[in-house]
Protein backbone atom coordinates (compact mmCIF):
# COMPACT_ATOMS: atom_id res chain seq x y z
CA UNK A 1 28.88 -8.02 20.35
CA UNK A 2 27.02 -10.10 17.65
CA UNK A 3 24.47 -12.65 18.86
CA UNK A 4 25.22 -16.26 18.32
CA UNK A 5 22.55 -17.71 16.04
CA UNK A 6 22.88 -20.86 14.09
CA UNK A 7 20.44 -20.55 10.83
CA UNK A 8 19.14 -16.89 9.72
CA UNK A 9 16.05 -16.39 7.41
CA UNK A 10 16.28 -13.51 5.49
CA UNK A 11 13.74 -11.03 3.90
CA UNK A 12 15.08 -11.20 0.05
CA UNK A 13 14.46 -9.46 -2.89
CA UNK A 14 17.58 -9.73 -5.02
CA UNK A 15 18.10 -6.58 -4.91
CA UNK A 16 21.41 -4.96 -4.52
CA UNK A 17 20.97 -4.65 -0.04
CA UNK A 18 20.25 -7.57 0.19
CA UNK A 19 22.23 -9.49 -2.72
CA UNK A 20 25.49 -7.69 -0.35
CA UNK A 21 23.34 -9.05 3.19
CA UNK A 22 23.13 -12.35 2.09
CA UNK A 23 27.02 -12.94 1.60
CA UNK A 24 27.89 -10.82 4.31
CA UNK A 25 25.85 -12.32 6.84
CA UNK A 26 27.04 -15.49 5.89
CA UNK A 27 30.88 -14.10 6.78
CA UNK A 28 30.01 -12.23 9.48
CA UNK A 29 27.79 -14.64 11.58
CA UNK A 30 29.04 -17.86 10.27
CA UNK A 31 25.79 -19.44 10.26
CA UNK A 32 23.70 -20.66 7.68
CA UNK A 33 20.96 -18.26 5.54
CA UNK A 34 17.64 -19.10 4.29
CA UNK A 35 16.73 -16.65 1.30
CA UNK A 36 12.92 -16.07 1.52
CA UNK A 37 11.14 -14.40 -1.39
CA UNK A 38 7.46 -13.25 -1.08
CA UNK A 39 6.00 -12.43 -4.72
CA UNK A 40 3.27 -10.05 -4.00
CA UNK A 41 3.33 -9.46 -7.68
CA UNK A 42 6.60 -8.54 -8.58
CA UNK A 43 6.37 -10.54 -12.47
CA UNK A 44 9.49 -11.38 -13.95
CA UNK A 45 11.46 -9.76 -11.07
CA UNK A 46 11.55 -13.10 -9.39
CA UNK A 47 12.81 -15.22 -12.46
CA UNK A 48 16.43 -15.03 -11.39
CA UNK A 49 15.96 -14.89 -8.07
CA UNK A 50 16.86 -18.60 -6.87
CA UNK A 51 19.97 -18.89 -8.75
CA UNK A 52 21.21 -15.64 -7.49
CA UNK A 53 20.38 -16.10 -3.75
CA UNK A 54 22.20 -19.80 -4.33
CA UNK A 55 24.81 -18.61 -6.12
CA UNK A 56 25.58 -16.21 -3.11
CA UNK A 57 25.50 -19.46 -0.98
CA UNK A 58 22.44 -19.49 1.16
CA UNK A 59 21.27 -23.12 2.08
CA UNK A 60 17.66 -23.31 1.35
CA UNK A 61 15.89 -20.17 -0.93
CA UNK A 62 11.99 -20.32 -0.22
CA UNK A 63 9.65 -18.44 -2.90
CA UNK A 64 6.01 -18.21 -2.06
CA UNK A 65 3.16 -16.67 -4.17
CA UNK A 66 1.16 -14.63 -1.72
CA UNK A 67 -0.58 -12.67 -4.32
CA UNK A 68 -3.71 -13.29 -3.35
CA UNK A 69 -3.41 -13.18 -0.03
CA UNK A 70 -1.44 -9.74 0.04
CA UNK A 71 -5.02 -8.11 -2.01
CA UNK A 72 -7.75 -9.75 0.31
CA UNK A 73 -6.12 -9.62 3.64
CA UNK A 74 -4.37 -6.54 2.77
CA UNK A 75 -5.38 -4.26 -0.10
CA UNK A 76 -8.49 -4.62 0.19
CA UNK A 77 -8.85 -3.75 4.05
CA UNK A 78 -6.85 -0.58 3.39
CA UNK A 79 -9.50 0.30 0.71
CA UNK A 80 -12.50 -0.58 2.64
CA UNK A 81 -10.96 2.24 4.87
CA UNK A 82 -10.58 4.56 1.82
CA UNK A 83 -7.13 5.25 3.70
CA UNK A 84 -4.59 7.29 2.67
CA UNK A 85 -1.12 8.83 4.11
CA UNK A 86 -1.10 12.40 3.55
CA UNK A 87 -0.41 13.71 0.17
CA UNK A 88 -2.74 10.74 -1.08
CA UNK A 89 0.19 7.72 -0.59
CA UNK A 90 -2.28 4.63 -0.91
CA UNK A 91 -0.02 2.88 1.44
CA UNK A 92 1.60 0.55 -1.26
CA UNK A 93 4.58 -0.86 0.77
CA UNK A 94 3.51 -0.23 4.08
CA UNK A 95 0.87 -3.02 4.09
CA UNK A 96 3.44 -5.27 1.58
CA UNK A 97 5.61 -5.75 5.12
CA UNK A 98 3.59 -6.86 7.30
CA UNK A 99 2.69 -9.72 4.91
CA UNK A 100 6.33 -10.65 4.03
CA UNK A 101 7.35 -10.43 7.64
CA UNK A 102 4.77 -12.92 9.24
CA UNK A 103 5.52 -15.67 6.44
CA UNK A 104 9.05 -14.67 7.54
CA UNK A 105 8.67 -15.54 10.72
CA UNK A 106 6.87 -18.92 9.98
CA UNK A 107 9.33 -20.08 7.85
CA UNK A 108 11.75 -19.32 10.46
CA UNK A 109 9.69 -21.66 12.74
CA UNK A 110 9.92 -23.95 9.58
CA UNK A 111 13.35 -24.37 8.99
CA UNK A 112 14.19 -24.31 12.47
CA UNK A 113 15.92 -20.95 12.41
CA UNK A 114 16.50 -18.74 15.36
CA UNK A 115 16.64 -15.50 13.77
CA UNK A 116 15.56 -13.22 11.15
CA UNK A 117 17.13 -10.59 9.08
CA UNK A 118 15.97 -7.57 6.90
CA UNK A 119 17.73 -5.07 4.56
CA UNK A 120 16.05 -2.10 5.67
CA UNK A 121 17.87 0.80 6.26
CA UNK A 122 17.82 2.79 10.32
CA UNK A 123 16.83 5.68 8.46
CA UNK A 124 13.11 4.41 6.84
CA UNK A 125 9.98 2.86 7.44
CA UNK A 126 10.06 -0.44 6.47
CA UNK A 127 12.67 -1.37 9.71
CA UNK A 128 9.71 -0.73 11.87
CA UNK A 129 6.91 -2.44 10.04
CA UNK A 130 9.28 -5.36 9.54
CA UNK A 131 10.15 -5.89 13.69
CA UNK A 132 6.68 -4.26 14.96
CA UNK A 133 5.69 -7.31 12.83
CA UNK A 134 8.20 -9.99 14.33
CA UNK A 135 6.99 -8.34 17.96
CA UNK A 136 3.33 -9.32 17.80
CA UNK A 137 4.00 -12.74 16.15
CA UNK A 138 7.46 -14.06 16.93
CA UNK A 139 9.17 -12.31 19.78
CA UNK A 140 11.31 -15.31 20.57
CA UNK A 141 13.46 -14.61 17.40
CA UNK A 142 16.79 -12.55 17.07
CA UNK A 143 16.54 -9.75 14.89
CA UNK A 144 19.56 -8.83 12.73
CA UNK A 145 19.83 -5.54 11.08
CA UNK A 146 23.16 -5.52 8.69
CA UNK A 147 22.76 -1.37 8.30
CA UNK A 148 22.43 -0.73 11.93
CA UNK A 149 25.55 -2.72 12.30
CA UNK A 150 27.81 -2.55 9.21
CA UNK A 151 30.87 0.45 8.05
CA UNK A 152 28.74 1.28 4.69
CA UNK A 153 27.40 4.41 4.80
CA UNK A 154 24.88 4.62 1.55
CA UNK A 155 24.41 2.49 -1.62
CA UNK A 156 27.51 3.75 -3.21
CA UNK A 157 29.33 1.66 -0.63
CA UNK A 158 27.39 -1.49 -1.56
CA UNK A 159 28.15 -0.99 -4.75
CA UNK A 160 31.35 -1.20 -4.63
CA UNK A 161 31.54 -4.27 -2.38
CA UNK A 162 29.10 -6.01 -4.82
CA UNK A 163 31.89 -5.09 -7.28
CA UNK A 164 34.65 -6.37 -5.50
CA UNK A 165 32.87 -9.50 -4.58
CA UNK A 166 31.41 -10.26 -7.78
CA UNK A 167 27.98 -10.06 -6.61
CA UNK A 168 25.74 -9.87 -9.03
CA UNK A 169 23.18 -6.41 -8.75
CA UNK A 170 20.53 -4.94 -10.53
CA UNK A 171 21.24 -0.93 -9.71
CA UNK A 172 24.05 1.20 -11.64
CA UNK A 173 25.48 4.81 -10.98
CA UNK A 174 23.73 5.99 -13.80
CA UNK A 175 20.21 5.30 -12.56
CA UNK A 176 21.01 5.25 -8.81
CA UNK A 177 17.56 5.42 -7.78
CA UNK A 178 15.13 2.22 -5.76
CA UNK A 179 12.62 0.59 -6.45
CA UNK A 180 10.39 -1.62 -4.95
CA UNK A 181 7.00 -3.05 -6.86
CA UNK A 182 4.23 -5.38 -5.85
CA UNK A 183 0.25 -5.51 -7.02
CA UNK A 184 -0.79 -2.54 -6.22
CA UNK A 185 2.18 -0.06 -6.53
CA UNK A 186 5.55 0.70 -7.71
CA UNK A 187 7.41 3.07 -5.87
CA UNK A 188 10.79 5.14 -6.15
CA UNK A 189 13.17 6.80 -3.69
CA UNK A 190 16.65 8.10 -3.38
CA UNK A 191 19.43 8.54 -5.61
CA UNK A 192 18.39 11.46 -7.87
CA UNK A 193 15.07 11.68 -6.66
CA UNK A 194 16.54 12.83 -3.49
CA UNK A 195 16.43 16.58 -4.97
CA UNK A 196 12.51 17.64 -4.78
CA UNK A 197 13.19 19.76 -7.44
CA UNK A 198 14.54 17.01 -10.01
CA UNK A 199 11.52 16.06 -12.12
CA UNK A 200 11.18 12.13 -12.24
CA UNK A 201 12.80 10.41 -15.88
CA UNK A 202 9.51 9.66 -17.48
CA UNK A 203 11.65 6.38 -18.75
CA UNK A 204 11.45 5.64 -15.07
CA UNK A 205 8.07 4.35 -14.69
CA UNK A 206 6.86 0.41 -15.37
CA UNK A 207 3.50 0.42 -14.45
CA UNK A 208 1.89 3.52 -16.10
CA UNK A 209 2.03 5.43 -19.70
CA UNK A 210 3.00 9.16 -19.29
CA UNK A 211 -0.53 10.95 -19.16
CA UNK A 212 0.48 12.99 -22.31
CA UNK A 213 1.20 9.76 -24.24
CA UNK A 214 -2.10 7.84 -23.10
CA UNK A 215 -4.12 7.24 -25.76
CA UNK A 216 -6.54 10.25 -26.99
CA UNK A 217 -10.03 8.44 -26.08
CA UNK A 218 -11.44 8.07 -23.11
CA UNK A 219 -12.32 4.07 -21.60
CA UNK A 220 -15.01 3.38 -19.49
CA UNK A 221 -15.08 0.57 -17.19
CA UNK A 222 -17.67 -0.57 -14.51
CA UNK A 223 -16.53 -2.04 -11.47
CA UNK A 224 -18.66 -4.20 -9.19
CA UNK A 225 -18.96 -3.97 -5.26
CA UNK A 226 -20.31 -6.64 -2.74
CA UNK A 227 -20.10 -5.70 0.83
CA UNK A 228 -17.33 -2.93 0.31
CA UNK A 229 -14.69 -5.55 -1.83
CA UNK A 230 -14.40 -5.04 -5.77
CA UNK A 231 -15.88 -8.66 -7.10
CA UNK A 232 -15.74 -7.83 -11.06
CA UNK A 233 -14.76 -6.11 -13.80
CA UNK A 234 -17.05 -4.96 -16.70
CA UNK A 235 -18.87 -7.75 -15.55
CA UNK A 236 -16.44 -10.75 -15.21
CA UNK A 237 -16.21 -11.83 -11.88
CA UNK A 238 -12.78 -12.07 -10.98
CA UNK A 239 -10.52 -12.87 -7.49
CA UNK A 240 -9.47 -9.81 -5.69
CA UNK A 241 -6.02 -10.37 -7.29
CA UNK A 242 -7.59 -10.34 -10.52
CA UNK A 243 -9.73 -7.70 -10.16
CA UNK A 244 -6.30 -5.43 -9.16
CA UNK A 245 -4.44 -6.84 -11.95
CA UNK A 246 -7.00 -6.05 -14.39
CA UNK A 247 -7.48 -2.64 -13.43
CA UNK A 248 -3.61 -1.91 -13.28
CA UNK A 249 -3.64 -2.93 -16.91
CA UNK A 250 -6.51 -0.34 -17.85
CA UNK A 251 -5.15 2.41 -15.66
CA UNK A 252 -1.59 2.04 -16.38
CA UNK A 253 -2.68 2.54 -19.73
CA UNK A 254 -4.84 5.48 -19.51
CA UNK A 255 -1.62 6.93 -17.04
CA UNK A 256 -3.61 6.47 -13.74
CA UNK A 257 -1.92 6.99 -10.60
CA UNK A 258 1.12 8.38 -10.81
CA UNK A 259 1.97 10.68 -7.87
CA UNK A 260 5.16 12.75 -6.83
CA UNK A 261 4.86 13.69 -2.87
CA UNK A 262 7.60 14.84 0.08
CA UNK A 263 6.23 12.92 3.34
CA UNK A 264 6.78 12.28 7.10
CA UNK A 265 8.33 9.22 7.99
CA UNK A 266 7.78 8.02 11.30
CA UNK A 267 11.73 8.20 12.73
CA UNK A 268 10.91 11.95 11.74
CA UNK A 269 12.94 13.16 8.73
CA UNK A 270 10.83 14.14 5.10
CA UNK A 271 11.42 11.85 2.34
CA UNK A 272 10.69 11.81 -1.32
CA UNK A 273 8.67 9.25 -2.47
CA UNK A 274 7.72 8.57 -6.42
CA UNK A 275 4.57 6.06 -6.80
CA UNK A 276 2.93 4.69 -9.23
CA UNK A 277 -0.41 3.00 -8.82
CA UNK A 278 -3.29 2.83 -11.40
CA UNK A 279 -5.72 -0.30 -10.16
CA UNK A 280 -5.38 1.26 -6.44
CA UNK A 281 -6.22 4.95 -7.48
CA UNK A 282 -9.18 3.38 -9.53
CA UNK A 283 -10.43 0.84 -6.72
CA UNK A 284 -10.23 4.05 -4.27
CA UNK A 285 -12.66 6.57 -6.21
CA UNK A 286 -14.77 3.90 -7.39
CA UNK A 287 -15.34 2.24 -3.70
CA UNK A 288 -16.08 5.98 -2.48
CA UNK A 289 -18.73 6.29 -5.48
CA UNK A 290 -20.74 3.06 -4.04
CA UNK A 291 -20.76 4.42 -0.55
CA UNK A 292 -22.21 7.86 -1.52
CA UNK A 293 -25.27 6.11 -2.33
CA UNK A 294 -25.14 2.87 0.12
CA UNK A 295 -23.68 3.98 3.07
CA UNK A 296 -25.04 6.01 6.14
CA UNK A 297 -24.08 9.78 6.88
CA UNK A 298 -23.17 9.74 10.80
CA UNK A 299 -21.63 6.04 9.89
CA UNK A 300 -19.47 7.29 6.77
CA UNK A 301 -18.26 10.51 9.06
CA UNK A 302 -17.22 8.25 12.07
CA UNK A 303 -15.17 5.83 9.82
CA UNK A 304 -14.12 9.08 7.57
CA UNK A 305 -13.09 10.66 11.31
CA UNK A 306 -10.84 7.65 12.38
CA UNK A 307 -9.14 7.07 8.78
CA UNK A 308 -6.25 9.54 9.52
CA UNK A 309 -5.26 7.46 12.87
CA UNK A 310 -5.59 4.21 10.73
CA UNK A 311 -3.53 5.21 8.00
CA UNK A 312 -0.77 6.67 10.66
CA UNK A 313 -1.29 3.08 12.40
CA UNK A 314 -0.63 1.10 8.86
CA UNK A 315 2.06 3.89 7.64
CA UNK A 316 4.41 3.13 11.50
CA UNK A 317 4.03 -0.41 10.89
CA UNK A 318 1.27 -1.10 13.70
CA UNK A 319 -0.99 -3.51 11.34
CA UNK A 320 -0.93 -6.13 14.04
CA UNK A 321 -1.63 -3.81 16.71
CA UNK A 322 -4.81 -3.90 18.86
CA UNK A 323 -5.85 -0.23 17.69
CA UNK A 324 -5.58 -1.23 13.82
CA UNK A 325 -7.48 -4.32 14.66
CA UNK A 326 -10.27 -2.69 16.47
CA UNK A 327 -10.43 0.45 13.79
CA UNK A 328 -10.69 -2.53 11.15
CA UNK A 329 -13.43 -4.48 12.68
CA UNK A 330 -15.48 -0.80 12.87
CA UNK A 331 -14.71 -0.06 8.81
CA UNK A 332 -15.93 -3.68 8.14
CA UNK A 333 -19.43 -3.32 9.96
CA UNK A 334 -19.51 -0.19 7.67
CA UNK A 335 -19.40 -1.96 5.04
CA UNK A 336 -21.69 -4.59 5.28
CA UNK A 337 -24.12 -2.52 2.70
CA UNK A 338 -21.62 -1.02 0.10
CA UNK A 339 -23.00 -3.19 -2.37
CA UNK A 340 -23.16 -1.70 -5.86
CA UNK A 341 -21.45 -0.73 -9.26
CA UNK A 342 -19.29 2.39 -10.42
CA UNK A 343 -18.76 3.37 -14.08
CA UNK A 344 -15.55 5.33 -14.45
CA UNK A 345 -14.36 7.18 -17.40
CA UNK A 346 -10.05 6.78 -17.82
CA UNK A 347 -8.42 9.58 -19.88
CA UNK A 348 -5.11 10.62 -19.92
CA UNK A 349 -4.08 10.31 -16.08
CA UNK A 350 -7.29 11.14 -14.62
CA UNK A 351 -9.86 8.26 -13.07
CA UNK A 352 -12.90 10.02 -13.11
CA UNK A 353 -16.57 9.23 -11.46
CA UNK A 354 -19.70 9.37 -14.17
CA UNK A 355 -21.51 7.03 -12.82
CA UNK A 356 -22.83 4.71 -9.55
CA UNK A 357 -25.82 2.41 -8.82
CA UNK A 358 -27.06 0.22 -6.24
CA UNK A 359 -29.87 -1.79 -5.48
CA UNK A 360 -30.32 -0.80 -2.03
CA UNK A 361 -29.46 2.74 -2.62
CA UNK A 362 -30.24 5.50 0.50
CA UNK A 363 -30.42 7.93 -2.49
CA UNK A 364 -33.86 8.73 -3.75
CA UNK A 365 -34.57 11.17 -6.47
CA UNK A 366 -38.23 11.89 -4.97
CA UNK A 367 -37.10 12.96 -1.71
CA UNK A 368 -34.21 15.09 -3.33
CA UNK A 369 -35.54 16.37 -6.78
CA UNK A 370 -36.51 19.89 -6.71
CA UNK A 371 -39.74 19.46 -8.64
CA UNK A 372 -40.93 16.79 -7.01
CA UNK A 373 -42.90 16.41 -3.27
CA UNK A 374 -41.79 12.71 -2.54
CA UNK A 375 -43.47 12.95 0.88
CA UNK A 376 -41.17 15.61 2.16
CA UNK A 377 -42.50 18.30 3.66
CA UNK A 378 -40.60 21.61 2.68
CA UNK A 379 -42.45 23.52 6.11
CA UNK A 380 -41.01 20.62 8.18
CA UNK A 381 -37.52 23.09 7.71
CA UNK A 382 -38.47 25.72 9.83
CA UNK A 383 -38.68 24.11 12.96
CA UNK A 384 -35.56 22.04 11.98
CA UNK A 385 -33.63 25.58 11.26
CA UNK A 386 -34.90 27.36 14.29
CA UNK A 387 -33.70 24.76 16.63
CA UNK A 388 -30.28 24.78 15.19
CA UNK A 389 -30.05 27.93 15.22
CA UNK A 390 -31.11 28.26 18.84
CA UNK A 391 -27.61 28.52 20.42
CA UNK A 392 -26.80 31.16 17.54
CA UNK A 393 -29.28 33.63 18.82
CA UNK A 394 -28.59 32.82 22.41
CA UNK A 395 -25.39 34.03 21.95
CA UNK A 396 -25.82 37.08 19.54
CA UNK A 397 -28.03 37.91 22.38
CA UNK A 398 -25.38 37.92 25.14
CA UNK A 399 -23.25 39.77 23.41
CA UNK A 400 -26.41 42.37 22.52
């Protein structure tokens, strides 16, 4: 039995899901819809947006430009964390949801609506980011989940309804695959990438230049660090949106990012995933080139310890969680003295260390040049050895 709500605000893309929620929830709940739009740096995606969500009949459509929020708040904690998902997923759309969701549910509060309503399938991730999200900010509010409740079975079926209700959607048979883009990534699922063993259409990707097509020279670029954020570019300061946007355009043209991976979504099943993500991959090596030479041993191992159980935290959807919160104020006193510069060299899909420098730098040539004293004292080793190799000879001995 459906809930009775009076005004619904919906998570919308324009897409075809949710170009088929919008009218059916309309229909189904009789109350009014709100479209909301975040751009997180979707471009010219969001051009037609209004006039399709009002064409479809939803009563107010909200579009907000949360660019730079999404790379500060977002992006650039993930990086500060050097975290990754497995097979190197730089976490892309899992931090995008947790953004779009909490405007959601202030806009909700906004427009006086008492529920909410995403297009996410029962069978991914993004259901769970989406209403772990809604739970830690806006319990109070009725969820509504069209595929949980709805006869369509898979896109084909939406298809066809957007066909026979003249709903205007921007997927065909012939290239049945998502998508879903924002700042930092572009990624692809289903459809024919279903079948690990189909090769990806190189015509496919948006944000990146097949490797074998980038041009035939190498490009440097220097990237500058304050406190473990990216503040410039080559030397021009830029926001943190800026400095993403400008290194998308240098790595998407030097092919820089792409990756192909099977992973573990957290209702359990493998899934396919297709990403694309050249400013991220470059942000991630160059950030781990400043810490080599700014930040602590025992302090880089205990962050580099905990990253796995932060990126599972961000992947399930727990960014608003206590755990992710306390993990994130531990990377951030980490960082306080990654404050440097890394040269990188781009060529032909690879982003490539050759160079790093910082002011306050724990490395010192002295101490580790092999020709050089530097006030270490090379007899100072054999104590150091024999101790930790005390337990060692204990042990041979027992077993003597």
């Amino acid at each position: 039995m459906k809930p009775k709500v009076q005004k619904i605000v919906l998570a919308y893309s324009g897409g075809l899901d949710t170009s088929v929620i919008l009218g059916w929830l309309r229909k189904e709940y009789d109350a009014e819809v709100v479209a909301y739009c975040a751009d997180i740096g979707q471009g010219e995606e969001l051009d037609p947006v209004r006039g399709k969500a009002e064409a479809a009949g939803a009563c107010a459509c909200v579009i907000e430009d949360l660019t730079e929020e999404f790379v500060s708040d977002y992006v650039f904690p993930v990086l500060r964390a050097n975290a990754t998902y497995e097979a190197g997923y730089l976490l892309g759309t899992s931090i995008a949801r947790p953004l779009i969701a909490k405007r959601q549910a202030e806009i909700a509060r906004e427009h006086g609506a008492d529920a909410v309503a995403h297009g996410a399938t029962g069978k991914g991730n993004d259901q769970v980011r989406f209403e772990l999200t809604f739970a830690a900010l806006a319990p109070d509010l009725t969820i509504i989940v069209p595929w949980r409740e709805w006869d369509f079975v898979g896109r084909e079926d939406l298809i066809q309804y957007a066909e026979k209700n003249d709903i205007s959607i921007p997927v065909s048979r012939e290239k049945p695959y998502s998508s879903d883009r924002n700042l930092l990534h572009m990624s692809f699922e289903g459809g024919v990438l279903e079948d690990p063993w189909q090769e990806p259409y190189d015509d496919m990707f948006v944000m990146t230049t097949a490797p074998e097509k980038a041009p035939a020279e190498p490009e440097y670029v220097e990237i500058e660090y304050e406190a473990g954020d990216a503040v410039a570019v080559d030397g021009e300061r830029l926001s943190p949106a800026g400095v993403l946007a400008k290194l998308n355009e240098l790595g998407g043209k030097h092919g820089v990012g792409r990756i192909d991976i099977v992973e573990n979504r957290y209702v359990g099943m493998k899934s396919r995933g297709v990403y694309e993500t050249p400013g991220g991959t470059i942000l991630y090596l160059a950030h781990q080139a400043v810490e080599s030479l700014t930040l602590d041993r025992e302090a880089m191992h205990l962050r580099d310890s905990l990253v796995p159980r932060y990126a599972d935290m961000v992947y399930n959807g727990f960014w608003f969680a206590p755990e992710r919160e306390m993990l994130q104020a531990l990377v951030d006193e980490s960082q306080k003295p990654v404050t440097g510069t890394a040269r990188m060299k781009l060529y032909r899909g690879n982003a490539s260390i050759v160079g790093r420098k910082a002011d306050r730098s724990l490395y010192d040539p002295d101490i580790a040049s092999f020709d050089e004293a530097g006030g270490y004292q090379q007899s100072d080793a054999t104590g150091f050895i024999s101790l930790a190799g005390l337990r060692l000879r204990m042990r041979a001995k027992s077993r003597a």
